[in-house]
N, C-alpha and C. Protein backbone atom coordinates (compact mmCIF):
# COMPACT_ATOMS: atom_id res chain seq x y z
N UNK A 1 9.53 3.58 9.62
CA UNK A 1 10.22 4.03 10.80
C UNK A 1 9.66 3.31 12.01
N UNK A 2 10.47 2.74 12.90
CA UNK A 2 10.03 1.65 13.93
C UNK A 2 10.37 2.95 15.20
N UNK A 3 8.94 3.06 15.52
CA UNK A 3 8.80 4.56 16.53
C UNK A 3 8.47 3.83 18.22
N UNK A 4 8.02 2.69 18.10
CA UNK A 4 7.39 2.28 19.38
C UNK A 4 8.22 1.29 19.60
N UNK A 5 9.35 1.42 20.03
CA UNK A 5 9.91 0.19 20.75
C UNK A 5 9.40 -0.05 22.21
N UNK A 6 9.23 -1.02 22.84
CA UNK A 6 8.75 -1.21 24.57
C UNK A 6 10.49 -0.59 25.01
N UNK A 7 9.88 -0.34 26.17
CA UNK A 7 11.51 0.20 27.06
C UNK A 7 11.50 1.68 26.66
N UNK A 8 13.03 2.12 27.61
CA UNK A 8 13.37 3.63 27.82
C UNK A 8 13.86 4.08 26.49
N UNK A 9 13.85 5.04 26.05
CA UNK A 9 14.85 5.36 24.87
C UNK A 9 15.89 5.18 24.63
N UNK A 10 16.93 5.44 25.91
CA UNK A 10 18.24 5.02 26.15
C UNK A 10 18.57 3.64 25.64
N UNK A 11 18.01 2.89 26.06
CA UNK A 11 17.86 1.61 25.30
C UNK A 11 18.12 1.34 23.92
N UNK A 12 17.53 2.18 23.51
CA UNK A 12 17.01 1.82 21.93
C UNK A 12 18.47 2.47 21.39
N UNK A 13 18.81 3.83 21.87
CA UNK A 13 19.81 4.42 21.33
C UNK A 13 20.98 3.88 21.20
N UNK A 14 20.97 2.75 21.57
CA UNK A 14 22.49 2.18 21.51
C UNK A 14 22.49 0.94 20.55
N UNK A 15 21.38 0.59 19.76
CA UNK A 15 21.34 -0.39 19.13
C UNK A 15 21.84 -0.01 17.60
N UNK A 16 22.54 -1.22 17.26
CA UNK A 16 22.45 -0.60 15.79
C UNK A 16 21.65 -1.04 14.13
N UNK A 17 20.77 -1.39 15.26
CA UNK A 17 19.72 -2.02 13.96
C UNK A 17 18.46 -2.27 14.32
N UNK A 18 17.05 -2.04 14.49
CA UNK A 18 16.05 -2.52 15.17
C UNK A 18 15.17 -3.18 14.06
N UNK A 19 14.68 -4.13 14.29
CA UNK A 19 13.68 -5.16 13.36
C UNK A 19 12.21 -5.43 14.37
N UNK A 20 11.09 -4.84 13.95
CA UNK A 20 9.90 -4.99 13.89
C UNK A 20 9.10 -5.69 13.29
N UNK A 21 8.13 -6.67 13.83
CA UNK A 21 7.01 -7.72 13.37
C UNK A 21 5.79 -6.50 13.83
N UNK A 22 5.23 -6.39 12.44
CA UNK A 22 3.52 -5.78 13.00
C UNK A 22 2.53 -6.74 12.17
N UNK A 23 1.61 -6.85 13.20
CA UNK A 23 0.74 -7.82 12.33
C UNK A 23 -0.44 -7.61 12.66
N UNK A 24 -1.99 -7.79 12.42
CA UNK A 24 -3.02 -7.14 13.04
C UNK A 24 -3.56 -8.81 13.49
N UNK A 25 -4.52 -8.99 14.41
CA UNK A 25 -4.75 -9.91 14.91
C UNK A 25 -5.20 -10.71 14.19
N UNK A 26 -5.03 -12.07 13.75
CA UNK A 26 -5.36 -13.13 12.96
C UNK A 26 -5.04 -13.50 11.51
N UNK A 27 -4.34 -12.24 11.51
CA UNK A 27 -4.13 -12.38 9.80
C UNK A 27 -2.68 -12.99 9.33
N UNK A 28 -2.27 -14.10 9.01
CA UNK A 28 -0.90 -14.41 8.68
C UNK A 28 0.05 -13.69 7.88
N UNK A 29 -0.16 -12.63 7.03
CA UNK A 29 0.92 -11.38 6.71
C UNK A 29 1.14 -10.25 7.77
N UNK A 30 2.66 -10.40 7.59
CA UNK A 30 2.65 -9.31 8.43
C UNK A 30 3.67 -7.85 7.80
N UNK A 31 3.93 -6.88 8.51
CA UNK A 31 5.00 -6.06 8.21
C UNK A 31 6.41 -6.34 9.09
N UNK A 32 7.53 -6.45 8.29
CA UNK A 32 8.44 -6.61 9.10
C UNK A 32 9.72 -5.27 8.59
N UNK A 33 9.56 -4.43 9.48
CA UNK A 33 10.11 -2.81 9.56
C UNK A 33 11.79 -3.06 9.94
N UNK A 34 12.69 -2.28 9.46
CA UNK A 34 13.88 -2.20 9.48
C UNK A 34 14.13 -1.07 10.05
N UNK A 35 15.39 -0.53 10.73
CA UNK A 35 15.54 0.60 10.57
C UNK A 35 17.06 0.60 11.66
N UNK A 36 18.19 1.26 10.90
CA UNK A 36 19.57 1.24 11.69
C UNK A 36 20.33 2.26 10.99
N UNK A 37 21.85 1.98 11.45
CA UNK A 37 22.75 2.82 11.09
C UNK A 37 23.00 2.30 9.93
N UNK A 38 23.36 1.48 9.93
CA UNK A 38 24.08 0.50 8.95
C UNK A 38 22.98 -0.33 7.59
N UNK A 39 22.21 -0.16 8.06
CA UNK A 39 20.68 -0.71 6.89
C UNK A 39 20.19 0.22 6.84
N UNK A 40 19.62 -0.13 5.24
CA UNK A 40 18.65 0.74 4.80
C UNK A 40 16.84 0.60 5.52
N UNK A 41 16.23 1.22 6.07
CA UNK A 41 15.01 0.80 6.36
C UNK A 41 14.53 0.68 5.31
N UNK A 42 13.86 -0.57 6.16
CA UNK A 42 12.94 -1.22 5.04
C UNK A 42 11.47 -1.42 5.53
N UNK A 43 10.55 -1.81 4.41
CA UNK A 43 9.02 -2.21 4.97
C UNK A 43 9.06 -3.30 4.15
N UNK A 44 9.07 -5.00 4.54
CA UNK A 44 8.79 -6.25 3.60
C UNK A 44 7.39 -6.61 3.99
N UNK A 45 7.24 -7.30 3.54
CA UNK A 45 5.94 -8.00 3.52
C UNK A 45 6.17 -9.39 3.41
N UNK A 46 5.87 -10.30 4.98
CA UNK A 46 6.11 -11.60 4.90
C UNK A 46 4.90 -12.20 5.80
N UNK A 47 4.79 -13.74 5.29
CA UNK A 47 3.55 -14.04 5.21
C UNK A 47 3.96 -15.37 6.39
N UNK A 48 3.08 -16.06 7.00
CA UNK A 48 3.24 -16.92 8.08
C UNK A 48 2.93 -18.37 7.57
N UNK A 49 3.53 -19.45 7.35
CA UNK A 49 3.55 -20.27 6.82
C UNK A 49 2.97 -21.79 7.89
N UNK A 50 1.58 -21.56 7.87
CA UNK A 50 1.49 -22.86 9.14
C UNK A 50 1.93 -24.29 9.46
N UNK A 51 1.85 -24.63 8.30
CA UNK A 51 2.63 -26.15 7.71
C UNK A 51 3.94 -25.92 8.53
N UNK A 52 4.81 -25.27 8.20
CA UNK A 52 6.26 -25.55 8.23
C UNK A 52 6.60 -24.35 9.55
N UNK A 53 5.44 -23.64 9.81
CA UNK A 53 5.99 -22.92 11.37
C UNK A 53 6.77 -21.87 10.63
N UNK A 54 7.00 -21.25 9.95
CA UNK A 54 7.84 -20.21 9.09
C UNK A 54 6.89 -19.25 8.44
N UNK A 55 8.38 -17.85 8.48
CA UNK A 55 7.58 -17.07 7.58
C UNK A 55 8.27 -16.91 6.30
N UNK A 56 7.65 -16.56 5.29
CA UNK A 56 7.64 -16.47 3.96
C UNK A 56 8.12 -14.87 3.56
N UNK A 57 8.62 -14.51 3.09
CA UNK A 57 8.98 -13.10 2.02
C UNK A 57 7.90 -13.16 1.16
N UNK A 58 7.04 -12.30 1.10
CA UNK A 58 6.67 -11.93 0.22
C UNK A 58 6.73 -10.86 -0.97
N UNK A 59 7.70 -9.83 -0.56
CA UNK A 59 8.12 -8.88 -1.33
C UNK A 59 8.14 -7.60 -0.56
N UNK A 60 8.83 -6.24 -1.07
CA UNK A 60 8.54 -5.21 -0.49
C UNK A 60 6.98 -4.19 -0.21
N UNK A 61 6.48 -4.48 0.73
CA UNK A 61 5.29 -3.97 1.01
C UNK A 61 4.98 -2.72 0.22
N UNK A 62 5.65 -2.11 0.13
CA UNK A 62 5.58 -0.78 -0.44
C UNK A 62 5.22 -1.01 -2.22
N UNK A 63 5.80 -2.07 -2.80
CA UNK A 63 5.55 -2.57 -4.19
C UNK A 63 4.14 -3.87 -4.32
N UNK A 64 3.32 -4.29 -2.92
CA UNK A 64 2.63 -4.91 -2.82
C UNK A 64 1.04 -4.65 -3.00
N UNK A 65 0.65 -4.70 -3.84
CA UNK A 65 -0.70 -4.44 -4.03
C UNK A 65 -1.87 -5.01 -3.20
N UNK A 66 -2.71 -4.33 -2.89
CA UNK A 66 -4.06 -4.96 -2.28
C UNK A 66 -5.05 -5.26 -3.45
N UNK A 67 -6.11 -6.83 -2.85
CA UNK A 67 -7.09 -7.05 -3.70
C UNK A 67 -8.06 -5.59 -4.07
N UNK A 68 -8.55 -4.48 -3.37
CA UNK A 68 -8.52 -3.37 -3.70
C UNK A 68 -8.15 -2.49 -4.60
N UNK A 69 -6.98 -2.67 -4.51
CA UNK A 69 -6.35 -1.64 -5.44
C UNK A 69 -6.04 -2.59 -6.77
N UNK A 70 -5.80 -3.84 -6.83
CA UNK A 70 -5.99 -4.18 -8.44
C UNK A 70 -6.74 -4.37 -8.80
N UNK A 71 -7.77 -4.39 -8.20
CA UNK A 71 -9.56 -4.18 -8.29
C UNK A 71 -9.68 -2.74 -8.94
N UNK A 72 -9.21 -1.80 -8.43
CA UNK A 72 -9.10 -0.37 -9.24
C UNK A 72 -8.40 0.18 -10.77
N UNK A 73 -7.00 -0.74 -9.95
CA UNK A 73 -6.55 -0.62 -11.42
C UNK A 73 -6.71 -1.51 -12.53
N UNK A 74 -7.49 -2.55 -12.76
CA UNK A 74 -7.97 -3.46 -13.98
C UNK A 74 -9.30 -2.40 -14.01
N UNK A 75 -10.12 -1.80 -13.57
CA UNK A 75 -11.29 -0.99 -13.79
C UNK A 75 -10.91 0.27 -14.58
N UNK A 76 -10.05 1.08 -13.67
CA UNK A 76 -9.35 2.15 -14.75
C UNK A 76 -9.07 1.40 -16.01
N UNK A 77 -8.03 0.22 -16.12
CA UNK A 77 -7.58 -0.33 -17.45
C UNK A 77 -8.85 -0.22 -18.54
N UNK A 78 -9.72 -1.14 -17.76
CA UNK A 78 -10.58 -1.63 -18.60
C UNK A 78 -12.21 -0.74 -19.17
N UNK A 79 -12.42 0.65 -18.20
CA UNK A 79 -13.41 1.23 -18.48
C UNK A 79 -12.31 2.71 -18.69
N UNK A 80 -11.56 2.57 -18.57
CA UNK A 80 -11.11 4.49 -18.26
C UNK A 80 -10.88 4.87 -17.22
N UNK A 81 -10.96 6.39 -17.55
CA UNK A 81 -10.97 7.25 -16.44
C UNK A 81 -12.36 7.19 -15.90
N UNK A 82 -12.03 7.51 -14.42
CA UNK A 82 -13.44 7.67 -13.35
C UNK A 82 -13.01 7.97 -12.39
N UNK A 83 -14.02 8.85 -11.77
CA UNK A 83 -14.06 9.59 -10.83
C UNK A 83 -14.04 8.58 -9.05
N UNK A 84 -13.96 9.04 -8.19
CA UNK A 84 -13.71 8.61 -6.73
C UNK A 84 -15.03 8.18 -6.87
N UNK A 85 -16.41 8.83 -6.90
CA UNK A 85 -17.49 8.10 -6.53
C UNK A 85 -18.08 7.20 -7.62
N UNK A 86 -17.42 7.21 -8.40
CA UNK A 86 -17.93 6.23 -9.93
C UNK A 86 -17.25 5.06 -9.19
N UNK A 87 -16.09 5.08 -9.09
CA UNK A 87 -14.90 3.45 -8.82
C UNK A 87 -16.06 3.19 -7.27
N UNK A 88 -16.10 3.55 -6.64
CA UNK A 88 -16.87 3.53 -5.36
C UNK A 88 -18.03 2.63 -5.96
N UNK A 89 -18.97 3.43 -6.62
CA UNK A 89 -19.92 2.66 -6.80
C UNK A 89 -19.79 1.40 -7.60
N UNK A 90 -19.25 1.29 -8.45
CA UNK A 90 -19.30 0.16 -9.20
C UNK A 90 -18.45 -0.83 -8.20
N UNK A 91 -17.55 -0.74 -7.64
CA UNK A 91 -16.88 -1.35 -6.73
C UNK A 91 -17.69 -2.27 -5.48
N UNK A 92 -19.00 -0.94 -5.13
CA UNK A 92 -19.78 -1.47 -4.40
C UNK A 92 -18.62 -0.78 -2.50
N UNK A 93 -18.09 0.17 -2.68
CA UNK A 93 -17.12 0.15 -1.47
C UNK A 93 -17.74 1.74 -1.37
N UNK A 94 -17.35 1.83 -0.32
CA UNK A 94 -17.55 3.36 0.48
C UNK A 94 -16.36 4.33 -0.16
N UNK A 95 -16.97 5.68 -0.30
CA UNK A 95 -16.47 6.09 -1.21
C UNK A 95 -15.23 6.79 -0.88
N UNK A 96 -15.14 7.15 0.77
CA UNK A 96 -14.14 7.75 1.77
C UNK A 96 -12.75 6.27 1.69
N UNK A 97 -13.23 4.95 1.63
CA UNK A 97 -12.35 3.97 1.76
C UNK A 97 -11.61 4.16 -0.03
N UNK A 98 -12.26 4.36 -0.73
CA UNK A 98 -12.12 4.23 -2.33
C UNK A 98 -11.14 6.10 -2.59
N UNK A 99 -11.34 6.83 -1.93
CA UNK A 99 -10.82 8.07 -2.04
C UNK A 99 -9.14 7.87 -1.03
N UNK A 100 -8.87 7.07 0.12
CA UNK A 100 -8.00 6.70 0.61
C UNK A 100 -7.10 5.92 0.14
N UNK A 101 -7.68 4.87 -0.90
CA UNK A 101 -7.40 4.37 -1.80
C UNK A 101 -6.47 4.37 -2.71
N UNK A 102 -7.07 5.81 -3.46
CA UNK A 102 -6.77 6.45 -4.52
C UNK A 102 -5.75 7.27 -3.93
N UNK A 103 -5.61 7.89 -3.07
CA UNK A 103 -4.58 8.64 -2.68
C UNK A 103 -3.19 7.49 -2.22
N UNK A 104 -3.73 6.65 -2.04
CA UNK A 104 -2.15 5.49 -1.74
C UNK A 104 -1.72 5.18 -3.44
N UNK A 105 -2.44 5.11 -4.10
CA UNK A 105 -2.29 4.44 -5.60
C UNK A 105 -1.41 5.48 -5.88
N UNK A 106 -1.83 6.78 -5.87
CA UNK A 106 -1.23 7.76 -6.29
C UNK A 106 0.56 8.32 -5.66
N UNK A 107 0.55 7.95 -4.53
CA UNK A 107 1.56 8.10 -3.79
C UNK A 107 2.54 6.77 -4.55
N UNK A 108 2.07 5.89 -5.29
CA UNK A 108 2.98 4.55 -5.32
C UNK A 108 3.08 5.07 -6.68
N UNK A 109 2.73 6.27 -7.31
CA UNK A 109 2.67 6.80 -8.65
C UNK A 109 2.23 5.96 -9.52
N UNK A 110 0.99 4.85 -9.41
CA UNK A 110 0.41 3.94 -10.32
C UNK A 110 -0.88 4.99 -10.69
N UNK A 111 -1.43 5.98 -10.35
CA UNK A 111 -2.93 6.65 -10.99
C UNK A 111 -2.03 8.17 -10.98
N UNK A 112 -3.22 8.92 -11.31
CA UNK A 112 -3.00 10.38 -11.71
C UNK A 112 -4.19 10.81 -11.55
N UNK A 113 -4.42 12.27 -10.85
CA UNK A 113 -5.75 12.74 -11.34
C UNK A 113 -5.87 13.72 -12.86
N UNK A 114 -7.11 13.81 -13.43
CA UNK A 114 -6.80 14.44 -14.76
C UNK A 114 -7.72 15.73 -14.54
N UNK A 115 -8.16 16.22 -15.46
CA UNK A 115 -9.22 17.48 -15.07
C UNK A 115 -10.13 16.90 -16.67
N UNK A 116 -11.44 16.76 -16.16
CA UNK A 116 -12.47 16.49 -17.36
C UNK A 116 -12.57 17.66 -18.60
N UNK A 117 -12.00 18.02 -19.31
CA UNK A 117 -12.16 18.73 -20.56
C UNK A 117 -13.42 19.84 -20.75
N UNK A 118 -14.56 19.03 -20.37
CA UNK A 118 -16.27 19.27 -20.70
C UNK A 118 -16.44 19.59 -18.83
N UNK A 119 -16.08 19.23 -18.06
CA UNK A 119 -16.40 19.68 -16.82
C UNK A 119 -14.76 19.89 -16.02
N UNK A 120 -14.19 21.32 -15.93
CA UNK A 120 -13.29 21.21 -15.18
C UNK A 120 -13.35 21.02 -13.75
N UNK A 121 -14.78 20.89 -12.90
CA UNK A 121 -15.22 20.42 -11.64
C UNK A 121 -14.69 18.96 -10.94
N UNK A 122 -14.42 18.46 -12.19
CA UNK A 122 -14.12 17.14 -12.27
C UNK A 122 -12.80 16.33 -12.43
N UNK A 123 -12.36 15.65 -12.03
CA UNK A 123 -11.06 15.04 -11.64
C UNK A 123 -11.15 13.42 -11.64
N UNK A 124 -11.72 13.04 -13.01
CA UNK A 124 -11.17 11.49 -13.01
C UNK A 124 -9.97 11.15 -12.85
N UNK A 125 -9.74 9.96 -12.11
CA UNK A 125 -8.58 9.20 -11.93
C UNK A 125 -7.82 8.49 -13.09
N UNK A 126 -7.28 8.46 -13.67
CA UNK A 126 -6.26 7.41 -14.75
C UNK A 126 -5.14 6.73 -14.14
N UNK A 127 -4.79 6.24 -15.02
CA UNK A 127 -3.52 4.64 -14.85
C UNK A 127 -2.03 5.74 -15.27
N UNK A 128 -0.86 5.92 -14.79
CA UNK A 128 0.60 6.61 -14.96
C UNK A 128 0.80 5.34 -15.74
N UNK A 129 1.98 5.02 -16.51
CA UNK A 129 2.47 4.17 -17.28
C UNK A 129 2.70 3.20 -16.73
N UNK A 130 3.16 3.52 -15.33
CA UNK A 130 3.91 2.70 -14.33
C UNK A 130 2.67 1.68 -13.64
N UNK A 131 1.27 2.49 -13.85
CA UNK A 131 -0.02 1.37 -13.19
C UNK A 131 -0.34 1.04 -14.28
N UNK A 132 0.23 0.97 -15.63
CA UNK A 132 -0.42 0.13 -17.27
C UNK A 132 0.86 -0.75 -16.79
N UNK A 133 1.79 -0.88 -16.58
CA UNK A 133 2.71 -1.71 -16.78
C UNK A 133 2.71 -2.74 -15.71
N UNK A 134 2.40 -2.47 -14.22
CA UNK A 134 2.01 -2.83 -13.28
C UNK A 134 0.63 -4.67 -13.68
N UNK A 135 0.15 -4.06 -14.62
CA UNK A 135 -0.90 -5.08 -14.56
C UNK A 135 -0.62 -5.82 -15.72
């Protein structure tokens, strides 16, 4: 949802389509936000191409993985289930960034939490079919 346009509202209300570039300073990907009567909003993910002065598609942001998070999910693949501060540590990442993480993975329905059998205190993370198929 493209919430901050510059200008009055009035403005905005009469358009029938608004397209947003967000990008954080220095980094050549950016988000490019949709949102109208007539289009579906969208969130893409396109990348800045210096050679040729262009930007690139990279795919829908929302289906775009971070080095992070396939960092998580080849670890789930490959050791199991584990907990927020297990992936943390072995990761070597803070465990609040690795728990934020996990809650986006989960929202993109690639993990699940489970309940440990031998400790119901406990809530390792696993792979949904959709984060086995994913990788």
């Amino acid at each position: 949802v493209i919430d901050d346009v510059m200008g009055e509202t009035v403005k905005t209300a009469t358009a029938d389509a608004v397209l947003g570039i967000y990008r954080k300073r220095g980094e050549l990907e950016a988000h490019l936000k949709t949102s109208g009567r007539d289009i579906d909003e969208l969130d893409l993910l396109i990348k800045f191409d210096k050679p040729t002065g262009t930007c690139q598609l990279v795919g829908n942001a929302n289906e775009q993985l971070s080095q992070l998070e396939r960092a998580i999910l080849r670890l789930l693949r490959d050791d199991g289930a584990q907990g927020t501060n297990e992936l943390a540590e072995t990761l070597e990442e803070d465990p609040a960034k690795i728990s934020k993480t996990m809650t986006d993975l989960s929202s993109k329905d690639l993990v699940f939490q489970s309940t440990d059998e031998t400790d119901r205190r406990k809530k390792p993370w696993q792979l949904t079919a959709r984060g086995i198929e994913i990788l």
